[in-house]
PDB file of N, CA and C in Angstrom:
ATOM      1  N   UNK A   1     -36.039  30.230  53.627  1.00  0.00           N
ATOM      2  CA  UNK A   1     -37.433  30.469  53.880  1.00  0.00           C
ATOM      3  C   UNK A   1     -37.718  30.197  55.345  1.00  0.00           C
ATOM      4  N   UNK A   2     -38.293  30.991  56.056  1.00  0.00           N
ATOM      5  CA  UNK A   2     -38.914  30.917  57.237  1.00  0.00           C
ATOM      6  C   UNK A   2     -40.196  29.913  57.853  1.00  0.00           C
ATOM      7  N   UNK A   3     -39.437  29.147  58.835  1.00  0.00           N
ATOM      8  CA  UNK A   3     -40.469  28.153  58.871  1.00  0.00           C
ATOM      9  C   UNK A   3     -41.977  28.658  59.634  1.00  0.00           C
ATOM     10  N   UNK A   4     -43.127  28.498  59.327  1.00  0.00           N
ATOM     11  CA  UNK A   4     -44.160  28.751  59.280  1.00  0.00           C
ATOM     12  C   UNK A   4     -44.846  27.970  60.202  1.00  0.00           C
ATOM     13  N   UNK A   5     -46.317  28.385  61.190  1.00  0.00           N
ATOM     14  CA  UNK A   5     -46.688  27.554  61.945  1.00  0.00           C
ATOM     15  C   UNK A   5     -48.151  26.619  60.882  1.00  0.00           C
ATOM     16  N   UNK A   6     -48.096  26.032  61.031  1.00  0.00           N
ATOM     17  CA  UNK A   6     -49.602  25.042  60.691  1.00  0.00           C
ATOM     18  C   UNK A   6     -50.909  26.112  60.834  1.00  0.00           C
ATOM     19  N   UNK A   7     -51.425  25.645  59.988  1.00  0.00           N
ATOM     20  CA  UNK A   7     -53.199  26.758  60.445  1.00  0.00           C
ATOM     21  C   UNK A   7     -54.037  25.599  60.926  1.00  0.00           C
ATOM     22  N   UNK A   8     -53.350  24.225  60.835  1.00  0.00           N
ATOM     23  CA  UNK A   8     -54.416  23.793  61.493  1.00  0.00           C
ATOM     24  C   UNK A   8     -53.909  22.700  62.892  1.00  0.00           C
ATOM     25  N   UNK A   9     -54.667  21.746  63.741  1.00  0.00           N
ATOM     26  CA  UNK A   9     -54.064  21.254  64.414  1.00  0.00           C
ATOM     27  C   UNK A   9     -53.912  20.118  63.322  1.00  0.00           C
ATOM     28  N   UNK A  10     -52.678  18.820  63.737  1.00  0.00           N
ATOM     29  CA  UNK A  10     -52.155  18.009  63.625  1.00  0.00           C
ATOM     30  C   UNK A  10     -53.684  17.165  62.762  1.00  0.00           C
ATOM     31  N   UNK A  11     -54.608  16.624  63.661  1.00  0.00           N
ATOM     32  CA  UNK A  11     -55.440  15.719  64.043  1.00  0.00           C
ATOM     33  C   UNK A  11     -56.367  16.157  62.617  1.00  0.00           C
ATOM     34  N   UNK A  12     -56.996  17.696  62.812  1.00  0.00           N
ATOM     35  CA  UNK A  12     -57.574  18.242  61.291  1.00  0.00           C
ATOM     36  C   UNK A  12     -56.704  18.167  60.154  1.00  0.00           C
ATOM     37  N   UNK A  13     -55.435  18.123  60.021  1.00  0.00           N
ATOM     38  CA  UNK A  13     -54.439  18.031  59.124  1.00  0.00           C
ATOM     39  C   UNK A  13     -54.456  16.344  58.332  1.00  0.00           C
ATOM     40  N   UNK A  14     -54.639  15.771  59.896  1.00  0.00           N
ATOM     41  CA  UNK A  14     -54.332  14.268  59.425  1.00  0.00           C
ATOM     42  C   UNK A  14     -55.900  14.136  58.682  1.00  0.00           C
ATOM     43  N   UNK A  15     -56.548  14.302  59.238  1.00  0.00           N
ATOM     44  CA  UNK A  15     -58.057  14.069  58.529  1.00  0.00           C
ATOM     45  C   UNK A  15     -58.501  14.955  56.945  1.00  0.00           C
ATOM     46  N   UNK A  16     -57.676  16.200  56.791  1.00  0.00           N
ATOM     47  CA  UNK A  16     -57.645  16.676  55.690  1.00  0.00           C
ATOM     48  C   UNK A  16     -57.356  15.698  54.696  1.00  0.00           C
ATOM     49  N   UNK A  17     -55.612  15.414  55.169  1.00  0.00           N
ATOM     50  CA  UNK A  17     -54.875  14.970  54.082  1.00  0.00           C
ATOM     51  C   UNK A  17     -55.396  13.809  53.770  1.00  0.00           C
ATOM     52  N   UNK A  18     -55.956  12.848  54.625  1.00  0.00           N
ATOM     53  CA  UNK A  18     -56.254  11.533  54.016  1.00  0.00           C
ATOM     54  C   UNK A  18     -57.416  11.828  53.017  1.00  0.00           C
ATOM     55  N   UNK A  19     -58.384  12.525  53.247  1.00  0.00           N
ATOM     56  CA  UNK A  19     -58.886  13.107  52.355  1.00  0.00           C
ATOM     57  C   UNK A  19     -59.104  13.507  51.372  1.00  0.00           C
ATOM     58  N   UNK A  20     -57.764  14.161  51.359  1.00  0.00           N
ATOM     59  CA  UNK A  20     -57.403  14.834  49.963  1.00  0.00           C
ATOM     60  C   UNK A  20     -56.657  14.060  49.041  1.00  0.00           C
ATOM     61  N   UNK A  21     -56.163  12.647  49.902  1.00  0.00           N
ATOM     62  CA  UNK A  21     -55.330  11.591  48.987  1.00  0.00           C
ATOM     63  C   UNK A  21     -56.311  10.630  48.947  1.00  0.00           C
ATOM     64  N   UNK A  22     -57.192  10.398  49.414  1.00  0.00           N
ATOM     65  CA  UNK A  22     -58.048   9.381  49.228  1.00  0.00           C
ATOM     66  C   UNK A  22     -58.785  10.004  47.560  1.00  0.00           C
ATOM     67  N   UNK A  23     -58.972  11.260  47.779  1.00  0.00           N
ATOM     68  CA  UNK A  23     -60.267  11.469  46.497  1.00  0.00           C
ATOM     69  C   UNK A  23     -59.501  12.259  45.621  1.00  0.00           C
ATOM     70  N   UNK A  24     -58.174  12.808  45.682  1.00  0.00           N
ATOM     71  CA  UNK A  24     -57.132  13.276  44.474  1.00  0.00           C
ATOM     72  C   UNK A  24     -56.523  12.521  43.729  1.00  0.00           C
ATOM     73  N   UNK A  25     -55.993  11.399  44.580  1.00  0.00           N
ATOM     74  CA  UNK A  25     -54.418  10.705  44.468  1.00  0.00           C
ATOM     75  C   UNK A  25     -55.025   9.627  44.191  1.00  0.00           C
ATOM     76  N   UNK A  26     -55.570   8.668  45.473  1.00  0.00           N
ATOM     77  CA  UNK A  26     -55.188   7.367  45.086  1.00  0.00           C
ATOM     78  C   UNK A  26     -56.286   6.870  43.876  1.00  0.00           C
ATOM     79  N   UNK A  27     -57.249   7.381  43.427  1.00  0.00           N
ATOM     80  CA  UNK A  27     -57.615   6.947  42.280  1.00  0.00           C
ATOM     81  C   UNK A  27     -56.771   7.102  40.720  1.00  0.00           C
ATOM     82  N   UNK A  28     -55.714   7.654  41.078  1.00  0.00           N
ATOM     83  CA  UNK A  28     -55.182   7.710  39.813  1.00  0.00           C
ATOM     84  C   UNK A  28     -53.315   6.945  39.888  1.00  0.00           C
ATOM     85  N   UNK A  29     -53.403   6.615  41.218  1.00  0.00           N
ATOM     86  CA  UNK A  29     -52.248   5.903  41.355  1.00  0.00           C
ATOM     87  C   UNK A  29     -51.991   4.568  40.506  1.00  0.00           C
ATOM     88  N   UNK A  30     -50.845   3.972  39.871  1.00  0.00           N
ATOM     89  CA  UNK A  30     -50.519   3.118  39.031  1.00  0.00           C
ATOM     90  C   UNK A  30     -49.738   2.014  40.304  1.00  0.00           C
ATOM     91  N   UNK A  31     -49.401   0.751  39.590  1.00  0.00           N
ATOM     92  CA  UNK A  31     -48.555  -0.198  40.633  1.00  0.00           C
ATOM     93  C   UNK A  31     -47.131  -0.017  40.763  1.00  0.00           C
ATOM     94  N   UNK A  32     -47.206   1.117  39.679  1.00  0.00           N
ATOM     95  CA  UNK A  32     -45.381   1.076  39.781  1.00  0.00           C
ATOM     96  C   UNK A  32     -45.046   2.502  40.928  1.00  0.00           C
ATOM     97  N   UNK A  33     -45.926   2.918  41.691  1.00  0.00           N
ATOM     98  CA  UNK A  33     -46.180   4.143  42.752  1.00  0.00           C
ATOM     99  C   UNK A  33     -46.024   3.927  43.556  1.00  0.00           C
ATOM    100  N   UNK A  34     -46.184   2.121  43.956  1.00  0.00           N
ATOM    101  CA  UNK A  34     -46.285   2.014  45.352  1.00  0.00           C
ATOM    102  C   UNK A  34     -44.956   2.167  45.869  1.00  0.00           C
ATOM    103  N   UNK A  35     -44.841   2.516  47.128  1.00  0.00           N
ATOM    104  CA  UNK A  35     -43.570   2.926  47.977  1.00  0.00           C
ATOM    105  C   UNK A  35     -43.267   3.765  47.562  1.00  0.00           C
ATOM    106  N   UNK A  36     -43.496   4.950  46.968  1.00  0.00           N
ATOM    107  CA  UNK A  36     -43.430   6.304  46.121  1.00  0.00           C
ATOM    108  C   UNK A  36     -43.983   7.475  47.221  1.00  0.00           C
ATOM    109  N   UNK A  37     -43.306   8.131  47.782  1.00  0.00           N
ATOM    110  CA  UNK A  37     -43.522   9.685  48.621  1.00  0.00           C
ATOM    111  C   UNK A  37     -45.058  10.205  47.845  1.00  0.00           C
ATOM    112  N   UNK A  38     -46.096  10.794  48.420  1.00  0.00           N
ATOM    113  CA  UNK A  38     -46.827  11.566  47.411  1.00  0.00           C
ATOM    114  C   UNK A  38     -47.019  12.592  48.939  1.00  0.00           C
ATOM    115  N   UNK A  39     -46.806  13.973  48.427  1.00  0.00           N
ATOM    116  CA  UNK A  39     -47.199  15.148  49.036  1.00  0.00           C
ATOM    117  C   UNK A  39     -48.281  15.620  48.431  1.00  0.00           C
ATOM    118  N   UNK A  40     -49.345  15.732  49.237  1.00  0.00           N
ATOM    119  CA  UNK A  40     -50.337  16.222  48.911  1.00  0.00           C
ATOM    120  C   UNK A  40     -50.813  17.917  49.700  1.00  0.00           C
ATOM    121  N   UNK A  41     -51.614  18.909  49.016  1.00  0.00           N
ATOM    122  CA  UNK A  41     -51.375  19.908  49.845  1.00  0.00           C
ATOM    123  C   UNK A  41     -53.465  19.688  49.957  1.00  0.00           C
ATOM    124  N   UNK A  42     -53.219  19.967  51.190  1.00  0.00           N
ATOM    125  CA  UNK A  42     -54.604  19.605  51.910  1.00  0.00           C
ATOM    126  C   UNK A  42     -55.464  20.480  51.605  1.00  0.00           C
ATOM    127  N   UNK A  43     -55.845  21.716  51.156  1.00  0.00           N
ATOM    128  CA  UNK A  43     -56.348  22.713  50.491  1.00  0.00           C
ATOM    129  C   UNK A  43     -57.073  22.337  49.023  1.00  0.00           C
ATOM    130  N   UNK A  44     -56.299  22.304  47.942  1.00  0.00           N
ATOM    131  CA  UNK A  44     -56.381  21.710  46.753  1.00  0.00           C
ATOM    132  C   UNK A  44     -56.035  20.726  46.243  1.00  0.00           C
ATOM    133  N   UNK A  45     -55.929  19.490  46.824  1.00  0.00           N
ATOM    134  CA  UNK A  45     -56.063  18.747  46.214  1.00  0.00           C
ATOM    135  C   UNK A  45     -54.530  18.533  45.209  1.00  0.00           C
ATOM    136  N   UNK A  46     -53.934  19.273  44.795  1.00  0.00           N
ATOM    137  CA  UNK A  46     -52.776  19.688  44.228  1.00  0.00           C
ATOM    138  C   UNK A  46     -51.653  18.576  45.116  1.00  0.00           C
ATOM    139  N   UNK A  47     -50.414  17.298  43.919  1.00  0.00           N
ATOM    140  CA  UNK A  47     -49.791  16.512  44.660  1.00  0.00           C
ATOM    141  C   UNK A  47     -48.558  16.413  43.860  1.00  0.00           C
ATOM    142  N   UNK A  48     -47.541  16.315  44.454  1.00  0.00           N
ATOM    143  CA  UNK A  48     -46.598  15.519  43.413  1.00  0.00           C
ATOM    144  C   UNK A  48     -46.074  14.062  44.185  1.00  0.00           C
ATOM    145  N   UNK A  49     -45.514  13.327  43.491  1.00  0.00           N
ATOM    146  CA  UNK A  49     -44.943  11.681  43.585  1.00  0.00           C
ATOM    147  C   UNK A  49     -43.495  11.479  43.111  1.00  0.00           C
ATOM    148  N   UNK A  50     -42.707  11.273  44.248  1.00  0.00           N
ATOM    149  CA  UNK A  50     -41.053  11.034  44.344  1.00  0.00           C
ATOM    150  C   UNK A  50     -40.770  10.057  45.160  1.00  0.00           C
ATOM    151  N   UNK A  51     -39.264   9.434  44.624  1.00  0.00           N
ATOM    152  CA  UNK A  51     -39.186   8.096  45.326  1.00  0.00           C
ATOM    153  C   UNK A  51     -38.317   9.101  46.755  1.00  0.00           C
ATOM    154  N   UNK A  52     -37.801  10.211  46.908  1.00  0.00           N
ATOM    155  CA  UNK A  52     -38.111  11.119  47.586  1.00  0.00           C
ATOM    156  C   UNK A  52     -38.984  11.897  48.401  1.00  0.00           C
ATOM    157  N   UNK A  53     -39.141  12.251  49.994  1.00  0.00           N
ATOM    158  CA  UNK A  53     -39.635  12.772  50.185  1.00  0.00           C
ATOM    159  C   UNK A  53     -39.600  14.357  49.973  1.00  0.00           C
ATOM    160  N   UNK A  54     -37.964  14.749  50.178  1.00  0.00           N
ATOM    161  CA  UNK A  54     -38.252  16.269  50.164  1.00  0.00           C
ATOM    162  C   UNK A  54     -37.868  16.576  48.379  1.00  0.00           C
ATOM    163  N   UNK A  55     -38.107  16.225  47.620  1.00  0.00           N
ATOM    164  CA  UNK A  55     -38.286  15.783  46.741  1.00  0.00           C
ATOM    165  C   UNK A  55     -39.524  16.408  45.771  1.00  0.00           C
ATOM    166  N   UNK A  56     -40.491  15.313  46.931  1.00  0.00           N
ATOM    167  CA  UNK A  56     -41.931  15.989  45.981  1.00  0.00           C
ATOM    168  C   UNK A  56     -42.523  16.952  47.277  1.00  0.00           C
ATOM    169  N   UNK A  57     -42.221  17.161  47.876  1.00  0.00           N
ATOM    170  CA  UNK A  57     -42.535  18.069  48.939  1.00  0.00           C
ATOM    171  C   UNK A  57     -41.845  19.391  48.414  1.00  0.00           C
ATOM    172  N   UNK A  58     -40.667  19.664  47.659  1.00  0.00           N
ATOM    173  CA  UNK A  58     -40.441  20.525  47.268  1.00  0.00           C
ATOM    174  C   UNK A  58     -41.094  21.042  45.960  1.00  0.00           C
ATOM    175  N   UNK A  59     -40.793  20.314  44.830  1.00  0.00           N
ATOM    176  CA  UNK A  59     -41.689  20.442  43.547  1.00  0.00           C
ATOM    177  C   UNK A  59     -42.905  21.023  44.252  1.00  0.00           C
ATOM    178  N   UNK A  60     -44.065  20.767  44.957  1.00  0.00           N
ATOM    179  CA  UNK A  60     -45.058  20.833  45.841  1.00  0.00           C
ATOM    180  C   UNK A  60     -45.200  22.394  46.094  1.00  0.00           C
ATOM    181  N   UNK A  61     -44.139  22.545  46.694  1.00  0.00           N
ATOM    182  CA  UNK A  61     -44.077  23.951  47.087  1.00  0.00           C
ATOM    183  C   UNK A  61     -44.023  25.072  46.435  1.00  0.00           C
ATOM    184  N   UNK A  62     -42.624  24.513  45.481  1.00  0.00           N
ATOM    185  CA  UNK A  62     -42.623  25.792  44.176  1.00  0.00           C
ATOM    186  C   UNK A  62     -44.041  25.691  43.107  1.00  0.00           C
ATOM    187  N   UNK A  63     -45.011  24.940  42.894  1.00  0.00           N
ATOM    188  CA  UNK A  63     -46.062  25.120  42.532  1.00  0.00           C
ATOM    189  C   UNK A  63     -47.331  25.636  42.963  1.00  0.00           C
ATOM    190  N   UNK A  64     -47.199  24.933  44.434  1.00  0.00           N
ATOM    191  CA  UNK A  64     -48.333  25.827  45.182  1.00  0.00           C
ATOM    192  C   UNK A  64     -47.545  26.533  46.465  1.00  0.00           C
ATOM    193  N   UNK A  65     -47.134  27.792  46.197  1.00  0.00           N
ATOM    194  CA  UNK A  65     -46.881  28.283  47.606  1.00  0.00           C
ATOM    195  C   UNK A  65     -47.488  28.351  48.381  1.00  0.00           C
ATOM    196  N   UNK A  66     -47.025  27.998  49.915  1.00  0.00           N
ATOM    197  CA  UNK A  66     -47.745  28.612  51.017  1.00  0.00           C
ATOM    198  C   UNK A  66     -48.742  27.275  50.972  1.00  0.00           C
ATOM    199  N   UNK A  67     -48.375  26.139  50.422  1.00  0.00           N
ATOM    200  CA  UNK A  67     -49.192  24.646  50.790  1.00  0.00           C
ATOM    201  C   UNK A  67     -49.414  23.829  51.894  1.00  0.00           C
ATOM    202  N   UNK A  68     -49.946  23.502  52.091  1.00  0.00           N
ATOM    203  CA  UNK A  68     -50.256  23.249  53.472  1.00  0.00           C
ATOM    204  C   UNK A  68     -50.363  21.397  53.434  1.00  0.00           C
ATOM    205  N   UNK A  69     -48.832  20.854  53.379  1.00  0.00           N
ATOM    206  CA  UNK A  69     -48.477  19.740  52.501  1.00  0.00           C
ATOM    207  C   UNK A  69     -48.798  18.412  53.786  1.00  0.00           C
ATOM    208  N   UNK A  70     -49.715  17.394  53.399  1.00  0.00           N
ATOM    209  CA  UNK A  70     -49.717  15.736  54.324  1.00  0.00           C
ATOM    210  C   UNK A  70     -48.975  15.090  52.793  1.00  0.00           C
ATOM    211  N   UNK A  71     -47.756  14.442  53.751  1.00  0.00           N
ATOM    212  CA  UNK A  71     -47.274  13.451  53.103  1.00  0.00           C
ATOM    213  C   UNK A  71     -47.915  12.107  53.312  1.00  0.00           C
ATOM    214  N   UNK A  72     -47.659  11.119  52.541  1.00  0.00           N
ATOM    215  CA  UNK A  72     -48.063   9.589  52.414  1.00  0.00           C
ATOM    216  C   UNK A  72     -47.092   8.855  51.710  1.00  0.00           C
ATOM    217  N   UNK A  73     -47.428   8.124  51.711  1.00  0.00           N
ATOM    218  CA  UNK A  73     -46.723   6.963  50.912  1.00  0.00           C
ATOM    219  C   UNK A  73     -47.410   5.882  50.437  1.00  0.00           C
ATOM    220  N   UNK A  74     -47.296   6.004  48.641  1.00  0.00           N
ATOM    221  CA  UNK A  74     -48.127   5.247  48.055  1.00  0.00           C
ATOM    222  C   UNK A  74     -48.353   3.722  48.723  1.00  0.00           C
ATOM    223  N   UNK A  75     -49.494   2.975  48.614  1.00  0.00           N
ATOM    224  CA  UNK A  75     -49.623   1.165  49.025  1.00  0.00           C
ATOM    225  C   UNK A  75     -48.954   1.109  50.336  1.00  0.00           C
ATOM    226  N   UNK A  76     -48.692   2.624  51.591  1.00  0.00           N
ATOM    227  CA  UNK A  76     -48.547   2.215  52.826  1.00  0.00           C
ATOM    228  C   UNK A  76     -49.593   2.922  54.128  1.00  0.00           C
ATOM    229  N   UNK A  77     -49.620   2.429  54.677  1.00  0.00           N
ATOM    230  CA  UNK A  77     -50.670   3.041  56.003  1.00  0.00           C
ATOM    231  C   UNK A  77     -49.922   4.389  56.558  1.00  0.00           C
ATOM    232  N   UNK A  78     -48.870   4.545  56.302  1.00  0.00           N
ATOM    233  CA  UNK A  78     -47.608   5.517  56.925  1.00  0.00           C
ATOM    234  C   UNK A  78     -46.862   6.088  55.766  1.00  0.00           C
ATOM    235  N   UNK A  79     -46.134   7.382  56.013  1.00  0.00           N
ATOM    236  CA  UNK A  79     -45.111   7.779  55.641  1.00  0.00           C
ATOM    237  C   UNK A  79     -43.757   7.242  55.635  1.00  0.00           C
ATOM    238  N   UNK A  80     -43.653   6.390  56.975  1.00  0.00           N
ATOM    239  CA  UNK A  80     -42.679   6.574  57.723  1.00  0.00           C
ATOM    240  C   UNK A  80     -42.910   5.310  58.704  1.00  0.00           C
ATOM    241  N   UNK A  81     -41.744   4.560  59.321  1.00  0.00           N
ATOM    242  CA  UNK A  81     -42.029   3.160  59.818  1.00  0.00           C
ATOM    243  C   UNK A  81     -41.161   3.424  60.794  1.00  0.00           C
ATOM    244  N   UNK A  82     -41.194   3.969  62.222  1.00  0.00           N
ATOM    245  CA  UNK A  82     -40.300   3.892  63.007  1.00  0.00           C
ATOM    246  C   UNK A  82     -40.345   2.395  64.209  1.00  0.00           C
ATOM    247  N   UNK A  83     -39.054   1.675  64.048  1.00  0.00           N
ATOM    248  CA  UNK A  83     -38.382   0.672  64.945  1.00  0.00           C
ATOM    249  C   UNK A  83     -38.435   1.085  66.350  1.00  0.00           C
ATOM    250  N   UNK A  84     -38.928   0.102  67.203  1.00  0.00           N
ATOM    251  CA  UNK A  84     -39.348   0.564  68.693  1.00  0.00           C
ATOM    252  C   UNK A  84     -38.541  -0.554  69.187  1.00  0.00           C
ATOM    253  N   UNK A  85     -38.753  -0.255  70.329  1.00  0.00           N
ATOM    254  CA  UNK A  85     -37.623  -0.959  71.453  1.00  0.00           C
ATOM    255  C   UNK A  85     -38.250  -2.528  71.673  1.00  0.00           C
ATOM    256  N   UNK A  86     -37.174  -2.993  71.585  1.00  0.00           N
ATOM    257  CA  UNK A  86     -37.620  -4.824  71.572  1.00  0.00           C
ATOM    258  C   UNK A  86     -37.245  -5.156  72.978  1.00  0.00           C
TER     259      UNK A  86
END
């Protein structure tokens, strides 16, 4: 599959998705989720949850094509925790 550009910038993306996980997702999240991938597609509201990212980013896709996917990570501020220079 051909990689595709964004329709939106970064910044509207980030503000979608929290959005769309704030009022889709995390009200129905359980404790056993946390640290759990959730792809959410910023459009509908539409998510799946893997201890995987490309994972539920894929499931994601083959359900909603053409999704326009913000990842998260359940009980974290981030996706993703990158180590900086000490």
């Amino acid at each position: 599959m051909p990689a595709t550009r964004p329709r939106r910038s970064i910044e509207e993306r980030a503000r979608l998705g929290e959005t769309a996980f704030d009022r889709h997702v995390k009200p129905l999240l359980r404790p056993d989720h946390d640290g759990l991938f959730v792809a959410v597609d910023i459009d509908t509201g539409e998510y799946e949850i893997d201890k995987s990212d490309l994972a539920a980013i894929s499931r994601l896709e083959d359900r909603v094509p053409g999704a326009e996917i913000w990842l998260m990570r359940a009980g974290h501020p981030t996706a993703y925790k990158f180590a900086g220079a000490r």
